[in-house]
PDB file of N, CA and C in Angstrom:
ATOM      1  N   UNK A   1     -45.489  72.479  35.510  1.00  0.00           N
ATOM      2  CA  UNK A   1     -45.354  71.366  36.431  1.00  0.00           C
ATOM      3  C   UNK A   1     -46.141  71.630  37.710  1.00  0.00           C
ATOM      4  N   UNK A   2     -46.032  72.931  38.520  1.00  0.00           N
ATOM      5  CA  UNK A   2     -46.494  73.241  39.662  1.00  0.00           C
ATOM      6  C   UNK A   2     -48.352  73.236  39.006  1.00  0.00           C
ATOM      7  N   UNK A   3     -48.560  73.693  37.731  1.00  0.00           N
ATOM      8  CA  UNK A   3     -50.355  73.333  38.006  1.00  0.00           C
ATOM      9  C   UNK A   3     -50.840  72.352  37.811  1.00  0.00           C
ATOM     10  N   UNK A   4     -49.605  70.889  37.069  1.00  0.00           N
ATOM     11  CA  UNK A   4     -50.266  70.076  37.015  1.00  0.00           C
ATOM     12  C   UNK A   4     -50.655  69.319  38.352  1.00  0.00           C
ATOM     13  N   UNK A   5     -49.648  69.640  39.435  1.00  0.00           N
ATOM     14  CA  UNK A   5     -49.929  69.178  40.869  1.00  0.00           C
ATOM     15  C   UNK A   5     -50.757  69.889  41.401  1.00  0.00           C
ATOM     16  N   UNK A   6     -50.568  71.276  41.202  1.00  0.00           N
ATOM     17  CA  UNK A   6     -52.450  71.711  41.183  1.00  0.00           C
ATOM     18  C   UNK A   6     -53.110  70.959  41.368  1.00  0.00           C
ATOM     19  N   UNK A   7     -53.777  70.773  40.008  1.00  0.00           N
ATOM     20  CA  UNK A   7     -54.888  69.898  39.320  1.00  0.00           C
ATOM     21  C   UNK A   7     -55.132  68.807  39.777  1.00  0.00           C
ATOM     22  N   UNK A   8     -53.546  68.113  40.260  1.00  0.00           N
ATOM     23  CA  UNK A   8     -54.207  66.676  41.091  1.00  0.00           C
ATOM     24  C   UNK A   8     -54.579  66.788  42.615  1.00  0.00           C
ATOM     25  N   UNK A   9     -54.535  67.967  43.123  1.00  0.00           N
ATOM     26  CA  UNK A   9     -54.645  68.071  44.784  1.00  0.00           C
ATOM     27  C   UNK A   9     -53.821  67.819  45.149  1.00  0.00           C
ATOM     28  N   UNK A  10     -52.342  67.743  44.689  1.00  0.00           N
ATOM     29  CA  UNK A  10     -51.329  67.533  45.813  1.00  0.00           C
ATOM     30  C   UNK A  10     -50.314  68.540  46.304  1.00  0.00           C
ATOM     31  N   UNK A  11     -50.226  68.641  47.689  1.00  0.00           N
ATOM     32  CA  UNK A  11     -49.476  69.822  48.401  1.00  0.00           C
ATOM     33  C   UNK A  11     -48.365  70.029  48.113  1.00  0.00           C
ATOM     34  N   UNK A  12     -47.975  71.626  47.762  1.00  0.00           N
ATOM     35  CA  UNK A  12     -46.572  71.227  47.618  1.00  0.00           C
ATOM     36  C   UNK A  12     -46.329  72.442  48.482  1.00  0.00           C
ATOM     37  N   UNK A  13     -45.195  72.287  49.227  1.00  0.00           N
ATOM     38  CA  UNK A  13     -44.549  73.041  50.007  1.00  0.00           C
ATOM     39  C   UNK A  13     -43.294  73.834  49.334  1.00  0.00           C
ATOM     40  N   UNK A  14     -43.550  75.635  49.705  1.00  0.00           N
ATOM     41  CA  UNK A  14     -42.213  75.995  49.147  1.00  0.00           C
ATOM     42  C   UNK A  14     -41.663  76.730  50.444  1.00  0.00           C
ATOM     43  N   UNK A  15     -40.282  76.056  50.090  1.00  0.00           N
ATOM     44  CA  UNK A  15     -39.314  77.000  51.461  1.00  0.00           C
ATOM     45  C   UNK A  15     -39.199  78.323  51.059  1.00  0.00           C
ATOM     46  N   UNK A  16     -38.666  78.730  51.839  1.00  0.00           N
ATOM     47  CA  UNK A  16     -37.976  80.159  51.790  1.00  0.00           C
ATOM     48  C   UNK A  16     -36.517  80.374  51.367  1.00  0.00           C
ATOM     49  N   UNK A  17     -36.162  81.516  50.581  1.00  0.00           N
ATOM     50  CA  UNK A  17     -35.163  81.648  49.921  1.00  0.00           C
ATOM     51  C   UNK A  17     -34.168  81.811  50.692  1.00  0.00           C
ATOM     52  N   UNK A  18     -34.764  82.746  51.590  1.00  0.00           N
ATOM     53  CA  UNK A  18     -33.432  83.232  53.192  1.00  0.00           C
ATOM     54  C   UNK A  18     -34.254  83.526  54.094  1.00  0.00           C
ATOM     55  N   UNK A  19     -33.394  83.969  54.726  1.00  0.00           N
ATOM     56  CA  UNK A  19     -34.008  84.427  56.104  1.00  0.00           C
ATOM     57  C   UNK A  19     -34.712  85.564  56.112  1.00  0.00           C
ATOM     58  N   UNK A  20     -34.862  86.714  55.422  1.00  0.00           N
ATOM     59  CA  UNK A  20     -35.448  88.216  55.291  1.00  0.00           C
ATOM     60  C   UNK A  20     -36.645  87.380  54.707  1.00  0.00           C
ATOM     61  N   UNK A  21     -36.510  86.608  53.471  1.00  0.00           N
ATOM     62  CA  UNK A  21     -37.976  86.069  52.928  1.00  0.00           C
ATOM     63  C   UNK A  21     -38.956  85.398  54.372  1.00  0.00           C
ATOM     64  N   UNK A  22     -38.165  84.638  55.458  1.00  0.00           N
ATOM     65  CA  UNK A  22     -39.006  83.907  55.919  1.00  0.00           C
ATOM     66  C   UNK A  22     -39.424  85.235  57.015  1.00  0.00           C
ATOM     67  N   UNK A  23     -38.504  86.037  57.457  1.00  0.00           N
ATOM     68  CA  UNK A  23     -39.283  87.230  58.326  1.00  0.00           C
ATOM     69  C   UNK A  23     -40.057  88.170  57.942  1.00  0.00           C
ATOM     70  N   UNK A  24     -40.220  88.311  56.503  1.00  0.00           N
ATOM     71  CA  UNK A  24     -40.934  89.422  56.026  1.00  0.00           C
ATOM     72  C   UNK A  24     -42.609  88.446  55.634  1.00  0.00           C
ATOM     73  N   UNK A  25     -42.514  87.233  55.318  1.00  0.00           N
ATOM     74  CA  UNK A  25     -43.682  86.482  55.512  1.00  0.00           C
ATOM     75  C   UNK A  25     -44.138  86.674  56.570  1.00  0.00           C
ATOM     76  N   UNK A  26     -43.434  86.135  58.175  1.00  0.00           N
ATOM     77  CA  UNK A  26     -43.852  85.730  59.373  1.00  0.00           C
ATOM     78  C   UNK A  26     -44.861  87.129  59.686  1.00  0.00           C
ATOM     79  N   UNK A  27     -43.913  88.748  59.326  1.00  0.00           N
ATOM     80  CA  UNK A  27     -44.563  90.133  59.857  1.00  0.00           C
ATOM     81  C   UNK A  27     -45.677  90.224  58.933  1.00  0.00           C
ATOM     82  N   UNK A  28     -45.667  89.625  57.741  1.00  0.00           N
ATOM     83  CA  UNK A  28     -46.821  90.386  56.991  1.00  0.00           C
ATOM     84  C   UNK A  28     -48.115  89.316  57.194  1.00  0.00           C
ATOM     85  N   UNK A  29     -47.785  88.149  57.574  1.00  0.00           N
ATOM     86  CA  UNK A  29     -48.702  87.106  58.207  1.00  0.00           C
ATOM     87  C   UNK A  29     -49.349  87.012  59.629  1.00  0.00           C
ATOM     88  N   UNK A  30     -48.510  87.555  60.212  1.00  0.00           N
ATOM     89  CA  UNK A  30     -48.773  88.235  61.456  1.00  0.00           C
ATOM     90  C   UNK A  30     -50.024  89.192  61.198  1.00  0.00           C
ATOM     91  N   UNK A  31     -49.708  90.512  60.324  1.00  0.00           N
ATOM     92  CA  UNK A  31     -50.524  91.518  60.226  1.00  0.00           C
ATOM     93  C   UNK A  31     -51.625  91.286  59.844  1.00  0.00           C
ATOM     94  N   UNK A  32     -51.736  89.831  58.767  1.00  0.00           N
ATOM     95  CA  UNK A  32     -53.186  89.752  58.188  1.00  0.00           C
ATOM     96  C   UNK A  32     -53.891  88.761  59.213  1.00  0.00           C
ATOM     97  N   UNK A  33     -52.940  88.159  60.176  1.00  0.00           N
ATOM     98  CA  UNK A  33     -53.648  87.327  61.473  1.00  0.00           C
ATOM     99  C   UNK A  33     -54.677  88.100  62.290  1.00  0.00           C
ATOM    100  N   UNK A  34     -54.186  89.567  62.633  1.00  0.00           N
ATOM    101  CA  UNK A  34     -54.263  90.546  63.449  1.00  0.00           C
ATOM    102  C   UNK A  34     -55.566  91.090  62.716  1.00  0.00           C
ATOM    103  N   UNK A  35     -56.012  90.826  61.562  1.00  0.00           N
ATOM    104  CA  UNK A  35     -57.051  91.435  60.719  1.00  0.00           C
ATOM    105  C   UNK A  35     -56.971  93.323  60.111  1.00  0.00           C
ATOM    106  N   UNK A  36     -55.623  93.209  60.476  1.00  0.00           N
ATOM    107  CA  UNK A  36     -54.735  94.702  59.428  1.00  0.00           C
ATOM    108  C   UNK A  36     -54.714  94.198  58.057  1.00  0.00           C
ATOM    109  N   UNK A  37     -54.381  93.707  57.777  1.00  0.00           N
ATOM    110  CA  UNK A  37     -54.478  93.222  55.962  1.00  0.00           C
ATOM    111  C   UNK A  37     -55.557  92.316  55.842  1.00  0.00           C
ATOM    112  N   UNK A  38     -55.832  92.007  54.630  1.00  0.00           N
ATOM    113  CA  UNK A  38     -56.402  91.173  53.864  1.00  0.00           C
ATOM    114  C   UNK A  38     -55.430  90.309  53.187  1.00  0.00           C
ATOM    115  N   UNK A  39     -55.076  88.839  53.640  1.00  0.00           N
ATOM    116  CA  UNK A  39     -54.487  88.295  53.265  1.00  0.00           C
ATOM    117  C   UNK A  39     -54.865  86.906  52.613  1.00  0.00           C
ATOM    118  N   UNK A  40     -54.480  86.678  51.502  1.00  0.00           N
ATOM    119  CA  UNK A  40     -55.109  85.304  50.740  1.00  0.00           C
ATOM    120  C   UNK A  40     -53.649  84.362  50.169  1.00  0.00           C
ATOM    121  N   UNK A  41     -53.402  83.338  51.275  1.00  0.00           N
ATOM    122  CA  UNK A  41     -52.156  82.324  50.524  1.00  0.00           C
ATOM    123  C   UNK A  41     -52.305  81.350  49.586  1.00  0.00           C
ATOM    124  N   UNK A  42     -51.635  81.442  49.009  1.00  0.00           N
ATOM    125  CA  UNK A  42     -51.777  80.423  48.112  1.00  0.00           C
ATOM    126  C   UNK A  42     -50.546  79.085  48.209  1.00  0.00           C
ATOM    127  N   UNK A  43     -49.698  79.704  49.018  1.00  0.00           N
ATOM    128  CA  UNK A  43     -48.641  78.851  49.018  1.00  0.00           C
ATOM    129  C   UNK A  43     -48.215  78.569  50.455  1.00  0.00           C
ATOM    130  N   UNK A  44     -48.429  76.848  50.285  1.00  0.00           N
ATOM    131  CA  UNK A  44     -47.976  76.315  51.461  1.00  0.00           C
ATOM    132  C   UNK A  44     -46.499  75.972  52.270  1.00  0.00           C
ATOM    133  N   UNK A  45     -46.046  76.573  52.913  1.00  0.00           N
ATOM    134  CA  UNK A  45     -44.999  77.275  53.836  1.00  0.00           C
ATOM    135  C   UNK A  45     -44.488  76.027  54.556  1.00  0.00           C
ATOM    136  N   UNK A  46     -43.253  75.594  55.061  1.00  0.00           N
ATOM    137  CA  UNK A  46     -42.571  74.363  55.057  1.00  0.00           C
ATOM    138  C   UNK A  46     -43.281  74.720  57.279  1.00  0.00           C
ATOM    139  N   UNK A  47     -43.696  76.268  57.804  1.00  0.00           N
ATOM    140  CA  UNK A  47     -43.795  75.728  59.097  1.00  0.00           C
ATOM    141  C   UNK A  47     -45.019  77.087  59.537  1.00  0.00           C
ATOM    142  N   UNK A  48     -45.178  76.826  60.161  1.00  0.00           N
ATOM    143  CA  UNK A  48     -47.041  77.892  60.451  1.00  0.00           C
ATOM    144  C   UNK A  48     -46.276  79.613  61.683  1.00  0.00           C
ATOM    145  N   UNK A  49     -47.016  80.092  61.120  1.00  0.00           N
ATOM    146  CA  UNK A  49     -46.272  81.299  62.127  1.00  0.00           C
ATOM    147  C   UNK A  49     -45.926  81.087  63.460  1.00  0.00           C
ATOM    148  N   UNK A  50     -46.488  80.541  64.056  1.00  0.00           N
ATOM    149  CA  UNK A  50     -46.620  79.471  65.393  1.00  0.00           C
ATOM    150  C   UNK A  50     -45.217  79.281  65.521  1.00  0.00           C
ATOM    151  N   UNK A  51     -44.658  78.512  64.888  1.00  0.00           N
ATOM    152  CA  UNK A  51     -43.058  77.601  64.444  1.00  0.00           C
ATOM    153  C   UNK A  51     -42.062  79.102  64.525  1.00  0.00           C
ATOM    154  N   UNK A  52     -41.824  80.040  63.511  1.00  0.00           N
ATOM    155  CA  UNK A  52     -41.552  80.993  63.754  1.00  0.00           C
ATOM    156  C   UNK A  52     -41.363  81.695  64.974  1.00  0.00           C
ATOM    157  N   UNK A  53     -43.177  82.173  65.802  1.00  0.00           N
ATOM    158  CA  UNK A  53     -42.779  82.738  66.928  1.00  0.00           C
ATOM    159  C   UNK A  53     -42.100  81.992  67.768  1.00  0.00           C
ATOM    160  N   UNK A  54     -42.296  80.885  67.787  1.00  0.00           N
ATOM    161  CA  UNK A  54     -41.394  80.211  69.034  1.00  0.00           C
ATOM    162  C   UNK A  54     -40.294  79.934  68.737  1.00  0.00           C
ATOM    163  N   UNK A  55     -39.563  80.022  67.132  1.00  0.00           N
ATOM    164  CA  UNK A  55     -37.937  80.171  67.492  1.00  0.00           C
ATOM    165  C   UNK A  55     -37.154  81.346  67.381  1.00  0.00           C
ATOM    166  N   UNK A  56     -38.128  82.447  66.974  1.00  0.00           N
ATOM    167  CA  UNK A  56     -37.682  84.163  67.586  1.00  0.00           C
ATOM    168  C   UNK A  56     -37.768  84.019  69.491  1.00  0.00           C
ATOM    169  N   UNK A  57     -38.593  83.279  69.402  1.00  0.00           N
ATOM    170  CA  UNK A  57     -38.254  83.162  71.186  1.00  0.00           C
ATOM    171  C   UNK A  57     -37.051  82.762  71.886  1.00  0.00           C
ATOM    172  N   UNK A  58     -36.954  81.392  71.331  1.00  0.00           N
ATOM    173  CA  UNK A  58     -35.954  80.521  71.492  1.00  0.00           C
ATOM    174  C   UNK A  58     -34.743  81.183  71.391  1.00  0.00           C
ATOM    175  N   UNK A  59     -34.516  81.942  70.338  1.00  0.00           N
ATOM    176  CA  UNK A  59     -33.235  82.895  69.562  1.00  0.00           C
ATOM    177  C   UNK A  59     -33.078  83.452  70.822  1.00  0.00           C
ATOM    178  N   UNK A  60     -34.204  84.036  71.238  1.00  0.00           N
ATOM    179  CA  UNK A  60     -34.245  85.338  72.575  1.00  0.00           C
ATOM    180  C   UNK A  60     -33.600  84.970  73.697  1.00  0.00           C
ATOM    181  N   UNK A  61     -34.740  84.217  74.388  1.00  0.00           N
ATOM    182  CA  UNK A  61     -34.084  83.648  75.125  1.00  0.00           C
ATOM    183  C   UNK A  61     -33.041  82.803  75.312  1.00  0.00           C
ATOM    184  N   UNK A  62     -32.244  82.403  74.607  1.00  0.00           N
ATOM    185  CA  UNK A  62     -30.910  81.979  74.637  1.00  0.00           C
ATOM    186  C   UNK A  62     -29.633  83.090  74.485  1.00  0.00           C
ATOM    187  N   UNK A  63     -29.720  84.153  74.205  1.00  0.00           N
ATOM    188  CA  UNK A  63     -29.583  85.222  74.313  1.00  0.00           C
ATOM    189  C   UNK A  63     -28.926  85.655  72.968  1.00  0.00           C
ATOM    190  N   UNK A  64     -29.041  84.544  71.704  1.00  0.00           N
ATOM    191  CA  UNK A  64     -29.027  85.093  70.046  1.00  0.00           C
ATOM    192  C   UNK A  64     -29.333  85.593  69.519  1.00  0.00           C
ATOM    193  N   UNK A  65     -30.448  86.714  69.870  1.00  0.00           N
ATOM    194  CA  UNK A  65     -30.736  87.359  69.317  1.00  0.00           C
ATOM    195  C   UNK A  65     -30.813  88.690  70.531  1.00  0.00           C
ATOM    196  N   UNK A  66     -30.949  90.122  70.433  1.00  0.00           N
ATOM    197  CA  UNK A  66     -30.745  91.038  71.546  1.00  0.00           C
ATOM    198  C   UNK A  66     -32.497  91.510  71.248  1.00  0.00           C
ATOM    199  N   UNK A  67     -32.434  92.526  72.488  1.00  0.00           N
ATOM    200  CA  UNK A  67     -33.656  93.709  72.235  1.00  0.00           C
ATOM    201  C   UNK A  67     -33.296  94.480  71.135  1.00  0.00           C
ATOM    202  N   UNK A  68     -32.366  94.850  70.751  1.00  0.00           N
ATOM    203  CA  UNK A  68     -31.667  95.754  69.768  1.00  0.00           C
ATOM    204  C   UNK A  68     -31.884  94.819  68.520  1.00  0.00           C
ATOM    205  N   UNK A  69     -31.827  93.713  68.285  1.00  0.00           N
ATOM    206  CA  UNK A  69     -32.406  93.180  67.172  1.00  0.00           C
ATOM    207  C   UNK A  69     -33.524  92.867  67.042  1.00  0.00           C
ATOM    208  N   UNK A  70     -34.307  92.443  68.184  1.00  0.00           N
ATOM    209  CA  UNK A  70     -35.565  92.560  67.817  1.00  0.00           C
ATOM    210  C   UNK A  70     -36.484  93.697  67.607  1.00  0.00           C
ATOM    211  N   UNK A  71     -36.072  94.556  68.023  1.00  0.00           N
ATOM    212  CA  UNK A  71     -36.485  96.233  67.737  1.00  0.00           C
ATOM    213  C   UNK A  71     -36.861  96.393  66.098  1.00  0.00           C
ATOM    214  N   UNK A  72     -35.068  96.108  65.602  1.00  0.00           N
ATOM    215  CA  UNK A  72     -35.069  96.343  64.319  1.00  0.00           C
ATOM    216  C   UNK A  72     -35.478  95.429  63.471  1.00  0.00           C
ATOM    217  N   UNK A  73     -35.805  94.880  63.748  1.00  0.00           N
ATOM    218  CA  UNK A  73     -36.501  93.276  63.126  1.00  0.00           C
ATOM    219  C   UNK A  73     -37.870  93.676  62.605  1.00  0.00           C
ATOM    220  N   UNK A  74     -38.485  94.222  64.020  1.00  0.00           N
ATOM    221  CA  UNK A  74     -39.843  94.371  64.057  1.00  0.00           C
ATOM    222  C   UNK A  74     -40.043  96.101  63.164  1.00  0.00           C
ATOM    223  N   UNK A  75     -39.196  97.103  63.316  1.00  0.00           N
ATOM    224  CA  UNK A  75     -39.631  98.124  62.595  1.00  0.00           C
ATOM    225  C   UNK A  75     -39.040  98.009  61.353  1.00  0.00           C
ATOM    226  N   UNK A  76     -38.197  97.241  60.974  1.00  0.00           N
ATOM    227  CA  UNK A  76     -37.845  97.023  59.413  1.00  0.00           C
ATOM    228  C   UNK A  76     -39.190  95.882  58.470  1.00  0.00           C
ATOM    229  N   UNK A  77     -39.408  94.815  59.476  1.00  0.00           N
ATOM    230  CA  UNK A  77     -40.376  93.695  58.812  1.00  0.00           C
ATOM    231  C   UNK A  77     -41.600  94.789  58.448  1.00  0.00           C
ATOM    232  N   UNK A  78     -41.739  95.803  59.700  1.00  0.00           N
ATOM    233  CA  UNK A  78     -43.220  96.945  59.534  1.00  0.00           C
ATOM    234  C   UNK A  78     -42.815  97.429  58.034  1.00  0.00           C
ATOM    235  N   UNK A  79     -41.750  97.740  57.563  1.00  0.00           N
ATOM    236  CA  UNK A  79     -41.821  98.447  56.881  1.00  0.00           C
ATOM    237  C   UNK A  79     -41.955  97.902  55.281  1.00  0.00           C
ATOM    238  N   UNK A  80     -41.428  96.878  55.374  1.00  0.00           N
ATOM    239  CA  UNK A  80     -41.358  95.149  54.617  1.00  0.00           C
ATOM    240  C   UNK A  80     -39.727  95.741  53.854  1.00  0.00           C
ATOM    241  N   UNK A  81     -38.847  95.994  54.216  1.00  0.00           N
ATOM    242  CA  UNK A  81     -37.533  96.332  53.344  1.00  0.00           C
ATOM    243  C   UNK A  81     -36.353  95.856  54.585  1.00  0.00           C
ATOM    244  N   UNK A  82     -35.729  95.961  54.445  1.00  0.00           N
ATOM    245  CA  UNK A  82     -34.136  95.736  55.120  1.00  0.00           C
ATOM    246  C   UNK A  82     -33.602  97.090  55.364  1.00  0.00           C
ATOM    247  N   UNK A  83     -32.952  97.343  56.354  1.00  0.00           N
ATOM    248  CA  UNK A  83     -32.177  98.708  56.496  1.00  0.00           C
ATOM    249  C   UNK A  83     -31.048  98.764  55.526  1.00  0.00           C
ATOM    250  N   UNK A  84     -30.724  99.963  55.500  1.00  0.00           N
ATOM    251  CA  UNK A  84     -29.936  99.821  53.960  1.00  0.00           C
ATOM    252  C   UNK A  84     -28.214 100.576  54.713  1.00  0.00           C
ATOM    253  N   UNK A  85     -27.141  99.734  54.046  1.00  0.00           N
ATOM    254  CA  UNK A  85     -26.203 100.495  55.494  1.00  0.00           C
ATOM    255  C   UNK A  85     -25.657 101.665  54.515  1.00  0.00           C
ATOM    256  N   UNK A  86     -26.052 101.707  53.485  1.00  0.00           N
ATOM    257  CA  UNK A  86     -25.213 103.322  52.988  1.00  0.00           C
ATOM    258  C   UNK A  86     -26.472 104.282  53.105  1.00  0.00           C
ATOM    259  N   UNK A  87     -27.571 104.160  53.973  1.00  0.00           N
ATOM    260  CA  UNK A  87     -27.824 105.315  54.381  1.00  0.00           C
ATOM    261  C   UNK A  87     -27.484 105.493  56.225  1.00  0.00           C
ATOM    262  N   UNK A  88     -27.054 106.672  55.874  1.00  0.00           N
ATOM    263  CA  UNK A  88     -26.064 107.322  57.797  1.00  0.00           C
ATOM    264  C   UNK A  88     -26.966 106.402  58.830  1.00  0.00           C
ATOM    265  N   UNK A  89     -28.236 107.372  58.215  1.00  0.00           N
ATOM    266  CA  UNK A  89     -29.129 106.556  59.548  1.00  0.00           C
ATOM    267  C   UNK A  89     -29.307 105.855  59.880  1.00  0.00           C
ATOM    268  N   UNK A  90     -29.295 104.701  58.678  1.00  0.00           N
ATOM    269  CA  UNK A  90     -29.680 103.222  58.780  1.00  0.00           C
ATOM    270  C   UNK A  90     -28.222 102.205  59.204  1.00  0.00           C
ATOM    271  N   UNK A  91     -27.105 102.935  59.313  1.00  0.00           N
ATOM    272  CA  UNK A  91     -25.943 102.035  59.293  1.00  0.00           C
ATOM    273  C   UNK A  91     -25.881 100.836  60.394  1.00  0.00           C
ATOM    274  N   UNK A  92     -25.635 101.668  61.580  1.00  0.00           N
ATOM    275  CA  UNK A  92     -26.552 100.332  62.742  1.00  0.00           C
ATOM    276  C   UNK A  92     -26.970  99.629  62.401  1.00  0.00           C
ATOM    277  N   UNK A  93     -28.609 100.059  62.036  1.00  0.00           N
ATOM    278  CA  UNK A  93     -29.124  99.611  61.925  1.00  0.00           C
ATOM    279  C   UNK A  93     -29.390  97.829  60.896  1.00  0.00           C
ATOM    280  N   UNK A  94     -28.308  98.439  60.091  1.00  0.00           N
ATOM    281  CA  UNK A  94     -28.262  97.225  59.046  1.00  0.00           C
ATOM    282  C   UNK A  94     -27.375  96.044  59.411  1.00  0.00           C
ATOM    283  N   UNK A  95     -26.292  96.779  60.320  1.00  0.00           N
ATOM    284  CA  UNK A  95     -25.209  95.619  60.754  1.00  0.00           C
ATOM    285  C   UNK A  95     -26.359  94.844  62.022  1.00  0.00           C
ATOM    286  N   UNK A  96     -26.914  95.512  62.602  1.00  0.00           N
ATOM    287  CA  UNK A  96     -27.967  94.796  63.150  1.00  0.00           C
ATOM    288  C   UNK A  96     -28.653  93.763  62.727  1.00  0.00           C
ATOM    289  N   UNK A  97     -28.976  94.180  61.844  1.00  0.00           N
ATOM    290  CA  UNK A  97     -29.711  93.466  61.187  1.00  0.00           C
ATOM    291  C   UNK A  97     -29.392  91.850  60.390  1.00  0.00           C
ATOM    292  N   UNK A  98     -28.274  92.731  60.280  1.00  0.00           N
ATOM    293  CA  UNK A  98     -27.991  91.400  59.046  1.00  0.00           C
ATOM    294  C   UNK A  98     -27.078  90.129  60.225  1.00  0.00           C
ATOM    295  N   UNK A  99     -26.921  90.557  61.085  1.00  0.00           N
ATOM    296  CA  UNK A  99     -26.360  89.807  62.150  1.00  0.00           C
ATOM    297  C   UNK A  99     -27.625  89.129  62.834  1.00  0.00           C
ATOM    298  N   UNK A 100     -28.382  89.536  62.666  1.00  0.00           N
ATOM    299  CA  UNK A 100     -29.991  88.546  63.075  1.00  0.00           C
ATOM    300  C   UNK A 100     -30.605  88.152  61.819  1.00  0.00           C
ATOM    301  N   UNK A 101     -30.451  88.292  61.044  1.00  0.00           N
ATOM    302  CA  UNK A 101     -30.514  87.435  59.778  1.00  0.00           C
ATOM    303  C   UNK A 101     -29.649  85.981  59.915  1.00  0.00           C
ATOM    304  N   UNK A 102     -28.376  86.639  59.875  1.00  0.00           N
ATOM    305  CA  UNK A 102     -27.620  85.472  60.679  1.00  0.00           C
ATOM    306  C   UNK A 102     -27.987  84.108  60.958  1.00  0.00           C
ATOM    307  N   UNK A 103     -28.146  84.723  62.245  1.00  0.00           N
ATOM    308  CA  UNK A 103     -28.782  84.205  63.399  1.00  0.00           C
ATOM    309  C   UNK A 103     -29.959  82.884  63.377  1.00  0.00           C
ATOM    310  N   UNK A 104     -30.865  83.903  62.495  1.00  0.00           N
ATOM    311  CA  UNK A 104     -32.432  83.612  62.080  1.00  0.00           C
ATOM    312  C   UNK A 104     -31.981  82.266  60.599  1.00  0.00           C
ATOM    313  N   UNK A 105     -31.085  82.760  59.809  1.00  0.00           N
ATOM    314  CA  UNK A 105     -30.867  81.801  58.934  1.00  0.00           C
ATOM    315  C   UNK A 105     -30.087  80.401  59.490  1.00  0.00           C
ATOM    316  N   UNK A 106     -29.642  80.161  60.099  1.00  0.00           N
ATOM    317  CA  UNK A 106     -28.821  79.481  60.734  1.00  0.00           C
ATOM    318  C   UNK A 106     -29.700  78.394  60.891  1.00  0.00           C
ATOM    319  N   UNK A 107     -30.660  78.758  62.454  1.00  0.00           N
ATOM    320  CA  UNK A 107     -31.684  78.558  62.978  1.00  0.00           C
ATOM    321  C   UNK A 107     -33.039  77.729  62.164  1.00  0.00           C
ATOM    322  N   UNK A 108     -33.609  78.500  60.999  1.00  0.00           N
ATOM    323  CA  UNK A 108     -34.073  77.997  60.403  1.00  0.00           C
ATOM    324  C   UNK A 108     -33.530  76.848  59.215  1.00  0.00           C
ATOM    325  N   UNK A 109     -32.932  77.120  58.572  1.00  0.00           N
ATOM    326  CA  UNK A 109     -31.657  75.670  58.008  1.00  0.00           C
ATOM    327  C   UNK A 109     -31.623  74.508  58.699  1.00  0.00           C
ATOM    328  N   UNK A 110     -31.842  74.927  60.139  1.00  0.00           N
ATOM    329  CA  UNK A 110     -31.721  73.664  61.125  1.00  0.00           C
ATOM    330  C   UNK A 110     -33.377  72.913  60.949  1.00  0.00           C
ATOM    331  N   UNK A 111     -34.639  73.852  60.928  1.00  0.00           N
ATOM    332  CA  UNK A 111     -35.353  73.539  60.531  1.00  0.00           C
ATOM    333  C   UNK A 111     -36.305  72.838  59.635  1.00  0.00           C
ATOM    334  N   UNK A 112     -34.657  73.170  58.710  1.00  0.00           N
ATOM    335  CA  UNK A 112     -35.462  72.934  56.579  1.00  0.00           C
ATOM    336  C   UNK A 112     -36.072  73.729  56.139  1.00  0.00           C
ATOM    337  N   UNK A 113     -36.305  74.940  56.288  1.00  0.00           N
ATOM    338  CA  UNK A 113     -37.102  76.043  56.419  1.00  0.00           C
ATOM    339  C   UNK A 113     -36.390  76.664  55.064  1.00  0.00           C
ATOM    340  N   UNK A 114     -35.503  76.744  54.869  1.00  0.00           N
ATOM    341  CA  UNK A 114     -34.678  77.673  53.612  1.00  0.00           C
ATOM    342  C   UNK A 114     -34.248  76.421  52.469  1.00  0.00           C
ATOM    343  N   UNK A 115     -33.952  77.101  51.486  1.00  0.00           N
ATOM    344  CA  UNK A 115     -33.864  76.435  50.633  1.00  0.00           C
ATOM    345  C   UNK A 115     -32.170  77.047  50.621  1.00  0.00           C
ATOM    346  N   UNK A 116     -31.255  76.076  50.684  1.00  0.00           N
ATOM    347  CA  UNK A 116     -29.917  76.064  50.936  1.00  0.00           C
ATOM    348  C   UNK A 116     -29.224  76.524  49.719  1.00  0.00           C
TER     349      UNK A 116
END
């Protein structure tokens, strides 16, 4: 079905599954913006990284999201995985996390951004 809309030129937009899918796009889209990767899409995204940075802002500055989550946001998206809470180190780190997932899913839903 998706190549026959291919074939006719017509756009199709796919959301994101959750919220880790739409942040681990935004960092690894970021990186190939930055000309660190080589990046080639094929699939058209319901909002442009643009849309993204400005509601990690928005999150921010309203004070929904902390420095402490954006920390871990940004060195977990680097890493492209989620902190994992049954390891010691990562335990914080994951309740962190998944509480700006939260956050971030919420947010985007409001958008249409996820696929519910």
């Amino acid at each position: 079905m998706l190549k026959m809309l291919a074939d006719n030129n017509i756009n199709v937009t796919e959301r994101f599954q959750n919220a880790e899918q739409l942040w681990f796009w935004f960092v690894y889209s970021k990186s190939a913006q930055n000309g660190f990767i080589h990046h080639c899409a094929n699939t058209k995204r319901p909002c442009e990284l643009l849309d993204v940075e400005t509601l990690i802002t928005k999150l921010y500055l309203s004070g929904k999201l902390s420095d402490e989550q954006l920390k871990i946001m940004k060195k977990f998206g680097d890493k492209r995985r989620a902190p994992h809470q049954y390891i010691y180190s990562e335990n914080k780190a994951a309740m962190l996390w998944k509480n700006a997932m939260d956050t971030l899913k919420d947010a985007a839903n409001k958008k249409g951004w996820l696929i519910d």
